[in-house]
PDB file of N, CA and C in Angstrom:
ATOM      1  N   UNK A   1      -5.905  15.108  -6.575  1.00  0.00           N
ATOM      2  CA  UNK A   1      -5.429  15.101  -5.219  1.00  0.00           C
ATOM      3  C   UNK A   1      -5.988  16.342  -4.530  1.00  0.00           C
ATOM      4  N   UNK A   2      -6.885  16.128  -3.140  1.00  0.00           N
ATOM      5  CA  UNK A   2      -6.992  17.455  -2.975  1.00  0.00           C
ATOM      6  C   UNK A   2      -6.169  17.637  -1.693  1.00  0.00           C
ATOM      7  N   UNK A   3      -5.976  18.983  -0.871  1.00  0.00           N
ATOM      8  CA  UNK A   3      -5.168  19.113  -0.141  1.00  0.00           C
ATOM      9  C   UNK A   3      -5.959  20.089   1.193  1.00  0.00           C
ATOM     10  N   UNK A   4      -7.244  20.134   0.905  1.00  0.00           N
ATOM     11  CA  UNK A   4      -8.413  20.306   1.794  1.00  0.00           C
ATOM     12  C   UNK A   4      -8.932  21.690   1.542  1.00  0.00           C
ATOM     13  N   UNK A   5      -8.594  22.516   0.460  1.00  0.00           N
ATOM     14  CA  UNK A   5      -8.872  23.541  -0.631  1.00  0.00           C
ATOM     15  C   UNK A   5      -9.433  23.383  -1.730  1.00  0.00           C
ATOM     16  N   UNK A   6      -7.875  22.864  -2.278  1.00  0.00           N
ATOM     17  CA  UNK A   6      -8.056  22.940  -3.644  1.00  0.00           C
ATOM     18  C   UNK A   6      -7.587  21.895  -4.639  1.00  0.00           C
ATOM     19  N   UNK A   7      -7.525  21.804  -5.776  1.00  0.00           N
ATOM     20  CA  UNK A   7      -6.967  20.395  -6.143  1.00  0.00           C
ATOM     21  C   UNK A   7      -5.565  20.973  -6.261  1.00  0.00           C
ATOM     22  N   UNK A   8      -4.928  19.552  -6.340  1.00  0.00           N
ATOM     23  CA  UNK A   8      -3.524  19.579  -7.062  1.00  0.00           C
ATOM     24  C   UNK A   8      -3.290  19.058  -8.189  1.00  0.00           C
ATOM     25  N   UNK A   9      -2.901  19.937  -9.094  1.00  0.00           N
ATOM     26  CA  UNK A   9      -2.979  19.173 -10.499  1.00  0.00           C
ATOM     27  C   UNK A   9      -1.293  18.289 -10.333  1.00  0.00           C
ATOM     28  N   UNK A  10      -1.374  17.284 -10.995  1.00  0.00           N
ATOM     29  CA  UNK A  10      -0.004  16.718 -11.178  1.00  0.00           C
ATOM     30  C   UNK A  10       0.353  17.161 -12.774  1.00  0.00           C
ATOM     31  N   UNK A  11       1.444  17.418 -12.730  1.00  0.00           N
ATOM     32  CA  UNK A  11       2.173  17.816 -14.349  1.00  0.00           C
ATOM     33  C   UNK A  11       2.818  16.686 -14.573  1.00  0.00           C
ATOM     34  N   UNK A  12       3.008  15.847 -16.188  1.00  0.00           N
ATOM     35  CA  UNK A  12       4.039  15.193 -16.537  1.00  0.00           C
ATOM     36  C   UNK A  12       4.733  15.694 -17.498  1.00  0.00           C
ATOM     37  N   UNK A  13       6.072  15.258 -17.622  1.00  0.00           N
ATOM     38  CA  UNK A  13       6.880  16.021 -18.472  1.00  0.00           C
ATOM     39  C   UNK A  13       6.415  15.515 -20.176  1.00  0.00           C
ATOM     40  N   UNK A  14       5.589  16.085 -21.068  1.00  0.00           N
ATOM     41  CA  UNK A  14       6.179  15.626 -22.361  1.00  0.00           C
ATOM     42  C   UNK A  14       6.837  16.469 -23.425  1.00  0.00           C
ATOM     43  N   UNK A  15       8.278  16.184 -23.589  1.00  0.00           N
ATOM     44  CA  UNK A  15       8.945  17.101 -24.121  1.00  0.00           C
ATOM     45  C   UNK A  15       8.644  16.768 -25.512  1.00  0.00           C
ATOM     46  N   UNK A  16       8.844  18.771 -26.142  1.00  0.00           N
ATOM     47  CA  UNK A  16       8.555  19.354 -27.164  1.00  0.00           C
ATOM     48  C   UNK A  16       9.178  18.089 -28.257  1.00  0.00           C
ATOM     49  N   UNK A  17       8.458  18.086 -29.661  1.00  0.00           N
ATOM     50  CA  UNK A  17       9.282  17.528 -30.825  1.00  0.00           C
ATOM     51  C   UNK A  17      10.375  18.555 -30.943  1.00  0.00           C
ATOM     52  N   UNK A  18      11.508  17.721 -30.953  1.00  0.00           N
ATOM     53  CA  UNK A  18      12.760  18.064 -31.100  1.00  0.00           C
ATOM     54  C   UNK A  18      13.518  18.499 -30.143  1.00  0.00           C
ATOM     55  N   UNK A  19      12.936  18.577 -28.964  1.00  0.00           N
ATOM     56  CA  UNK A  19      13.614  19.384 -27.878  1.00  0.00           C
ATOM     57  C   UNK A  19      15.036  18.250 -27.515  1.00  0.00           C
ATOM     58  N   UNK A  20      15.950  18.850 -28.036  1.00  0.00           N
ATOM     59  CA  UNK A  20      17.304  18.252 -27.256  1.00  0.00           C
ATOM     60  C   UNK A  20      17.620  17.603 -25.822  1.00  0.00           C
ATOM     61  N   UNK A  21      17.696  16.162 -25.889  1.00  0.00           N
ATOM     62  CA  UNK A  21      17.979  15.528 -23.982  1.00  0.00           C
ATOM     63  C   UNK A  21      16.650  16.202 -23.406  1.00  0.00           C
ATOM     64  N   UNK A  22      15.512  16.126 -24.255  1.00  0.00           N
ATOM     65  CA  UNK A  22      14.117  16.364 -22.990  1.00  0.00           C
ATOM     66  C   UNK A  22      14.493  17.792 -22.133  1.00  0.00           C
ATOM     67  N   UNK A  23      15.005  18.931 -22.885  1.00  0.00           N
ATOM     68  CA  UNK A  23      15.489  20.100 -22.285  1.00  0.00           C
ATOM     69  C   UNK A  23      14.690  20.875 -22.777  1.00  0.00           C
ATOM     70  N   UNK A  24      13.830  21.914 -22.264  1.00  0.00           N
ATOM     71  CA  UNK A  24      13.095  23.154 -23.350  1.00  0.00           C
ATOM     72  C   UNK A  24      13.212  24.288 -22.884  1.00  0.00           C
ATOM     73  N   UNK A  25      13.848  25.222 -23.411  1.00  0.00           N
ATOM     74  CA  UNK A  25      13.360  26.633 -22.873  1.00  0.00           C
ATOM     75  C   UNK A  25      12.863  27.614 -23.207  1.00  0.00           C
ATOM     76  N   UNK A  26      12.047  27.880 -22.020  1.00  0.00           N
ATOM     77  CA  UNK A  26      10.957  29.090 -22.573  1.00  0.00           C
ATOM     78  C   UNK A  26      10.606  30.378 -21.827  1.00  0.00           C
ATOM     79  N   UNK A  27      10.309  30.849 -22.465  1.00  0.00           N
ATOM     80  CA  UNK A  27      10.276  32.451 -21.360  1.00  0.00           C
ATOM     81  C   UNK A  27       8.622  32.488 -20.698  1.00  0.00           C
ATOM     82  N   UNK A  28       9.000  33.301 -20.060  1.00  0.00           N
ATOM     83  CA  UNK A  28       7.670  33.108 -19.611  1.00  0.00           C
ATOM     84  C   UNK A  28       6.264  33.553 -19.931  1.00  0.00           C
ATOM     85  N   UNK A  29       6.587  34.499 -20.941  1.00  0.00           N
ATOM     86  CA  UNK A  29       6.034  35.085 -22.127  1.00  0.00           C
ATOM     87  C   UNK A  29       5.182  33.857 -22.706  1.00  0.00           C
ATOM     88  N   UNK A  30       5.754  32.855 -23.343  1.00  0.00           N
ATOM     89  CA  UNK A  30       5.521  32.140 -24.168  1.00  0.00           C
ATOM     90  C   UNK A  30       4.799  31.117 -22.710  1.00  0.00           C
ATOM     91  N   UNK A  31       5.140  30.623 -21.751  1.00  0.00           N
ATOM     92  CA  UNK A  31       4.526  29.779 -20.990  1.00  0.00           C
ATOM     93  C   UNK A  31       3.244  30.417 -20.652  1.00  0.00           C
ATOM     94  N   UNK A  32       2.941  31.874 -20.708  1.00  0.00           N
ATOM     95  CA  UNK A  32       1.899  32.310 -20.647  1.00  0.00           C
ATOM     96  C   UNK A  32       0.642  32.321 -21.916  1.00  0.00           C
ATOM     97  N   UNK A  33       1.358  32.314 -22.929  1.00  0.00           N
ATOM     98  CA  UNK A  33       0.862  32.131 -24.121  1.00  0.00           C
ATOM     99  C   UNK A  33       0.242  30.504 -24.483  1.00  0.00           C
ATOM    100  N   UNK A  34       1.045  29.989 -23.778  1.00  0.00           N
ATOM    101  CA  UNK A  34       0.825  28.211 -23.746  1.00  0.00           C
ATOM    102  C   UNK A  34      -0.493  27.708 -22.735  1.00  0.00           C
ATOM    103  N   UNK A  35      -0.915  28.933 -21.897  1.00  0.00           N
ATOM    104  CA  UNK A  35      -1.757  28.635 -20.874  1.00  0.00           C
ATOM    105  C   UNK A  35      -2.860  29.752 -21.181  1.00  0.00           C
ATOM    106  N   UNK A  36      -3.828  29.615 -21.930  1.00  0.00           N
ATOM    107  CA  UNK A  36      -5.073  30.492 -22.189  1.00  0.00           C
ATOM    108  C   UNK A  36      -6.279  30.459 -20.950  1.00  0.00           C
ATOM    109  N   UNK A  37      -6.120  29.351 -20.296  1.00  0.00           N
ATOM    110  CA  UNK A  37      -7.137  29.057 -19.202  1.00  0.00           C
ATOM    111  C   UNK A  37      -6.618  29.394 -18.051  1.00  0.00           C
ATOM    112  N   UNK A  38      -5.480  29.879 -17.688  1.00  0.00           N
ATOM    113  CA  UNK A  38      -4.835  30.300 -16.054  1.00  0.00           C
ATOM    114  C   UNK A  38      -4.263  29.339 -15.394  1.00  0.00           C
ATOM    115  N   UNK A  39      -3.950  27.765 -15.947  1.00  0.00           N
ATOM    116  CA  UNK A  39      -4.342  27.042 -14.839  1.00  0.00           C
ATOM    117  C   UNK A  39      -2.930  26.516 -14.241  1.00  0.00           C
ATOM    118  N   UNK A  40      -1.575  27.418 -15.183  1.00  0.00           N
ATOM    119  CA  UNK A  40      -0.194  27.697 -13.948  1.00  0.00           C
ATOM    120  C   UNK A  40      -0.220  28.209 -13.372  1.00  0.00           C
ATOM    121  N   UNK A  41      -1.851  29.282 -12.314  1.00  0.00           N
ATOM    122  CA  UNK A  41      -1.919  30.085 -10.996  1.00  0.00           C
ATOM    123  C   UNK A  41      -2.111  29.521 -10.768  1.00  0.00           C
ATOM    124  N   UNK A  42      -2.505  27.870 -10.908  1.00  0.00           N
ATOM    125  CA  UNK A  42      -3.579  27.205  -9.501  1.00  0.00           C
ATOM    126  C   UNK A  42      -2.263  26.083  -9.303  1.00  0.00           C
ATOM    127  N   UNK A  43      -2.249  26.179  -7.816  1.00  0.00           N
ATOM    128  CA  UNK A  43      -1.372  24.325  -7.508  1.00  0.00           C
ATOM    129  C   UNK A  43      -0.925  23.113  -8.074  1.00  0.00           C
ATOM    130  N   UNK A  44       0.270  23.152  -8.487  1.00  0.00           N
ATOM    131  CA  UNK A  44       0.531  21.643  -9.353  1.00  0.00           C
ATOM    132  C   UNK A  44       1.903  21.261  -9.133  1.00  0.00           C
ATOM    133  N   UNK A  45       2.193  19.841  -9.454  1.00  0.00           N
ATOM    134  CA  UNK A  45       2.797  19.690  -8.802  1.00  0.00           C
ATOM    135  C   UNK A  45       3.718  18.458  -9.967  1.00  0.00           C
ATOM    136  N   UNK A  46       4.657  19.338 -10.476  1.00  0.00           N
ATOM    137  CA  UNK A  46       5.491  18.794 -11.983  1.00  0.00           C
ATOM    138  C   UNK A  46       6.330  17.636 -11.345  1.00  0.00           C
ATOM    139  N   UNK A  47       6.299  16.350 -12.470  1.00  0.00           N
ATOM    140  CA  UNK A  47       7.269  15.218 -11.737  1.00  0.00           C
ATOM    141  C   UNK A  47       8.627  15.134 -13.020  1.00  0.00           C
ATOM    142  N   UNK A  48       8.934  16.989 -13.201  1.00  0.00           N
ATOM    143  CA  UNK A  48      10.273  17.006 -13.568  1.00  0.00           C
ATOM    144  C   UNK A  48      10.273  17.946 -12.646  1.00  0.00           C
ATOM    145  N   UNK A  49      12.149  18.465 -13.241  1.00  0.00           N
ATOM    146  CA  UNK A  49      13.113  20.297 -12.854  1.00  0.00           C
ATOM    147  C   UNK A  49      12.063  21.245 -13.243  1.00  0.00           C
ATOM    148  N   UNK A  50      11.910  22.303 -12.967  1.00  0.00           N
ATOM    149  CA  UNK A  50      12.310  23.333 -13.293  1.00  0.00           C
ATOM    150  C   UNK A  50      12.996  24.653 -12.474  1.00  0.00           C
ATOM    151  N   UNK A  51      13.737  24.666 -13.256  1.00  0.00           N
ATOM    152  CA  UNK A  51      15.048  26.311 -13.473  1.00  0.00           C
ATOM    153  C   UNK A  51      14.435  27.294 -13.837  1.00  0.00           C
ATOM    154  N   UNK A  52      14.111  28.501 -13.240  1.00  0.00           N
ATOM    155  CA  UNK A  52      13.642  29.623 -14.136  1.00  0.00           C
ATOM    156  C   UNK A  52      14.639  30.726 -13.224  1.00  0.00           C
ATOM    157  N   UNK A  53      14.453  31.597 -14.311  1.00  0.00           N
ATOM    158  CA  UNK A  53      15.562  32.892 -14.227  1.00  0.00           C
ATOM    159  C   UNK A  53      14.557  34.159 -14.560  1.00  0.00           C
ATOM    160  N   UNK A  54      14.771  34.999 -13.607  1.00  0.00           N
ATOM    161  CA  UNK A  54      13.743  36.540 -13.583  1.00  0.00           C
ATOM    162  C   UNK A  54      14.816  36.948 -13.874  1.00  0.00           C
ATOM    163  N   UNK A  55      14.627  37.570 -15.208  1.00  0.00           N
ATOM    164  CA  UNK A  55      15.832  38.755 -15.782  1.00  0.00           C
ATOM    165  C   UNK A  55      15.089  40.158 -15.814  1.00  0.00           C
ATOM    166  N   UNK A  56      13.776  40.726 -15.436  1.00  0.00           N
ATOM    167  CA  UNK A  56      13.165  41.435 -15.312  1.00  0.00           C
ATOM    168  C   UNK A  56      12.661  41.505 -14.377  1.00  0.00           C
ATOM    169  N   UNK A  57      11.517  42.510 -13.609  1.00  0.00           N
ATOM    170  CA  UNK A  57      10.608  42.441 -12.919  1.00  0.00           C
ATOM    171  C   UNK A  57      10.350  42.327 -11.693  1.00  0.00           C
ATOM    172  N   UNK A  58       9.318  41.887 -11.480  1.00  0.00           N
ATOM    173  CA  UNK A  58       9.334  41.361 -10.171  1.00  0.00           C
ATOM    174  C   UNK A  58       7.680  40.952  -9.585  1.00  0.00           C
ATOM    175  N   UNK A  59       7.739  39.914  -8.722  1.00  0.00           N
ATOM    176  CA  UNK A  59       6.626  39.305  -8.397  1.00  0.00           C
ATOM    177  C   UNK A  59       6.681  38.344  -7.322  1.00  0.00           C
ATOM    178  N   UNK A  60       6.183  37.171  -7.282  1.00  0.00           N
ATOM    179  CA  UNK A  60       5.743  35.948  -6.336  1.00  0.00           C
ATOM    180  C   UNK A  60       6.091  34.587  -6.775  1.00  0.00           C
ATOM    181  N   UNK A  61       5.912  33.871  -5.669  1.00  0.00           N
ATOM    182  CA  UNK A  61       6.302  32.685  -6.189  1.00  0.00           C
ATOM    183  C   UNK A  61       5.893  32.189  -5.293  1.00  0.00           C
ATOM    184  N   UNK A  62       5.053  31.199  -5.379  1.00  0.00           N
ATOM    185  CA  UNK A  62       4.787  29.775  -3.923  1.00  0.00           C
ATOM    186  C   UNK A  62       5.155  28.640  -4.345  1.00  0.00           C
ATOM    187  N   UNK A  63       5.913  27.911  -3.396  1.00  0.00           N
ATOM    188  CA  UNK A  63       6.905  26.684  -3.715  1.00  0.00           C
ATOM    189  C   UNK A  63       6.495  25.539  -2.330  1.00  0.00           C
ATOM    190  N   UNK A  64       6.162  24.594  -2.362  1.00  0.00           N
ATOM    191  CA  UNK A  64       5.865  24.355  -0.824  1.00  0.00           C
ATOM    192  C   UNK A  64       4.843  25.002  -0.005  1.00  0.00           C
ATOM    193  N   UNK A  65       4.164  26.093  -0.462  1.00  0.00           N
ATOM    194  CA  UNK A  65       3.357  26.423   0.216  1.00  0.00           C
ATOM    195  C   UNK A  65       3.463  27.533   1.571  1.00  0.00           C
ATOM    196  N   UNK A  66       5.391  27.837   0.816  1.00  0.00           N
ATOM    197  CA  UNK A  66       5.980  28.981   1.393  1.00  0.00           C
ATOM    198  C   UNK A  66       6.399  30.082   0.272  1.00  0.00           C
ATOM    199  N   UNK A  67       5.707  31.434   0.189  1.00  0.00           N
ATOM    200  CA  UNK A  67       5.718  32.645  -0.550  1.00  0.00           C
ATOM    201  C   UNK A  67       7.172  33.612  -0.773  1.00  0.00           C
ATOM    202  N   UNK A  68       7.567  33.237  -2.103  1.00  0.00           N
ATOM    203  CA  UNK A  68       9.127  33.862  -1.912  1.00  0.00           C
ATOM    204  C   UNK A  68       8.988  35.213  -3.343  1.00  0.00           C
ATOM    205  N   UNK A  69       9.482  36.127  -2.584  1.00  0.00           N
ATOM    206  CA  UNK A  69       9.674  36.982  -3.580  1.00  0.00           C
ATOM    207  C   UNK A  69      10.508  37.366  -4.214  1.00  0.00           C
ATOM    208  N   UNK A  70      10.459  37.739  -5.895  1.00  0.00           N
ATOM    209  CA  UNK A  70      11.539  37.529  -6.710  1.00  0.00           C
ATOM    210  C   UNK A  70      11.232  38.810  -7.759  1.00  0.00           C
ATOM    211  N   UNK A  71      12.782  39.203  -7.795  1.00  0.00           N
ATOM    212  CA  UNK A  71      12.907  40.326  -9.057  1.00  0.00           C
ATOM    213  C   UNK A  71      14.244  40.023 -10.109  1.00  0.00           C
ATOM    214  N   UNK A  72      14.832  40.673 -10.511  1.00  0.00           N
ATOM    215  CA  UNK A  72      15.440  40.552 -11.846  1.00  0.00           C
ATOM    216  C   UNK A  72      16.572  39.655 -10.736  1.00  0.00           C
ATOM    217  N   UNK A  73      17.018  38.931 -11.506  1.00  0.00           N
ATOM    218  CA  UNK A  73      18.270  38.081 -11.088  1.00  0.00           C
ATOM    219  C   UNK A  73      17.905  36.935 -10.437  1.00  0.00           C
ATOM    220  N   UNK A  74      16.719  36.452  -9.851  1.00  0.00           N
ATOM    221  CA  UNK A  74      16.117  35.514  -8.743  1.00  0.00           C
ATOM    222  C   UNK A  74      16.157  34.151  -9.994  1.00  0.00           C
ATOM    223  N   UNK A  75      16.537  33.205  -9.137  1.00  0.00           N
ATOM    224  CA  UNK A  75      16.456  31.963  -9.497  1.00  0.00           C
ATOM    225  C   UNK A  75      15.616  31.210  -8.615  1.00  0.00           C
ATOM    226  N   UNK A  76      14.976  30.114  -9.422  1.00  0.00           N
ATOM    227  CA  UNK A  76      14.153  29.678  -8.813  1.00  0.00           C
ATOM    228  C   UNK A  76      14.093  27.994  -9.522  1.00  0.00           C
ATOM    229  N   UNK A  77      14.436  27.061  -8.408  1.00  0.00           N
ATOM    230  CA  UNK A  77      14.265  25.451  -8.655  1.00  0.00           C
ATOM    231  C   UNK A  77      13.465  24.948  -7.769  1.00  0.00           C
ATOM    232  N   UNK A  78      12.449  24.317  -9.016  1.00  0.00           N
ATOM    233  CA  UNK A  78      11.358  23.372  -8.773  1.00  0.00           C
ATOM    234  C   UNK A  78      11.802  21.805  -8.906  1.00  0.00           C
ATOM    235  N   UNK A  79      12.075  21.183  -7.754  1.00  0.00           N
ATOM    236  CA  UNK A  79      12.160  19.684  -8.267  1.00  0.00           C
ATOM    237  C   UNK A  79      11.431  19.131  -8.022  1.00  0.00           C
ATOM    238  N   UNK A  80      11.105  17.893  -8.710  1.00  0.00           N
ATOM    239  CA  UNK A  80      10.117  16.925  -9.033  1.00  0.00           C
ATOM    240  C   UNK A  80       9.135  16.711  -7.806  1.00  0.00           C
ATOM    241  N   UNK A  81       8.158  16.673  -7.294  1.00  0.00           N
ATOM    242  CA  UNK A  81       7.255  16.494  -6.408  1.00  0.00           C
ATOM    243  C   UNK A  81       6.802  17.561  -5.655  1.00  0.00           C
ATOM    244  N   UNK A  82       7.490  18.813  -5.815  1.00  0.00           N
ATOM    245  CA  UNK A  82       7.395  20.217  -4.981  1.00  0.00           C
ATOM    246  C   UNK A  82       5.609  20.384  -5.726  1.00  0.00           C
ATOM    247  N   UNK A  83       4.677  21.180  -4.506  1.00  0.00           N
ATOM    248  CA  UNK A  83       4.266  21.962  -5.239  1.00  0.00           C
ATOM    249  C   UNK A  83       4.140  23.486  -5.231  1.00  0.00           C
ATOM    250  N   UNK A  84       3.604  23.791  -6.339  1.00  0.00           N
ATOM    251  CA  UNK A  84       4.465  25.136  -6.829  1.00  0.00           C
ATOM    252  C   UNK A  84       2.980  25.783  -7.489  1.00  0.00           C
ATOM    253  N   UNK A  85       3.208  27.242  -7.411  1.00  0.00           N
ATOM    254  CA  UNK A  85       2.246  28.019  -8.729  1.00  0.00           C
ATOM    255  C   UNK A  85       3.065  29.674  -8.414  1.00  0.00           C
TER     256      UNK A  85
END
C-alpha cells in the first residue's frame, strides 16, 4: 500500500507457540531484538491491539500520522487498522 511516500507494511497477528488466548508480552528490548532489519521504524499498520507501557525513558511515537511524546508511565493503544511506527 503506498501512501504517496512510503509503503505501508500491513502486520498480521501470528501468535507465539504457546502464547495464552493469542496474548504475548514483550518488552521492547526483546521486540528490538526480534527486528535486526529496522523495519518497526518504517509505517505499518497491525490488524491486532497493541498496549505498550514506557516504564522508563523517553521518546516518540507516531500513531495516525500524529507525533506523541512519551516517557516513563505513557501508555500507548494501537488498534487494529491504525498506522503506527
Amino acid at each position: 500500500m503506498e501512501n504517496g511516500h512510503r509503503t505501508v507494511r500491513q502486520l498480521h497477528y501470528l501468535p507465539a507457540l504457546g502464547a495464552a488466548y493469542g496474548v504475548e508480552v514483550l518488552s521492547f528490548a526483546r521486540l528490538r531484538e526480534m527486528d535486526g532489519a529496522g523495519a518497526r521504524t518504517r509505517p505499518q499498520r497491525p490488524d491486532f491491539h497493541v498496549l505498550a507501557l514506557v516504564a522508563s525513558g523517553r521518546g516518540g511515537h507516531v500513531a495516525d500520522f500524529e507525533t506523541y511524546q512519551l516517557r516513563a508511565g505513557s501508555v500507548v493503544w494501537i488498534r487494529p487498522g491504525m498506522v503506527h511506527r
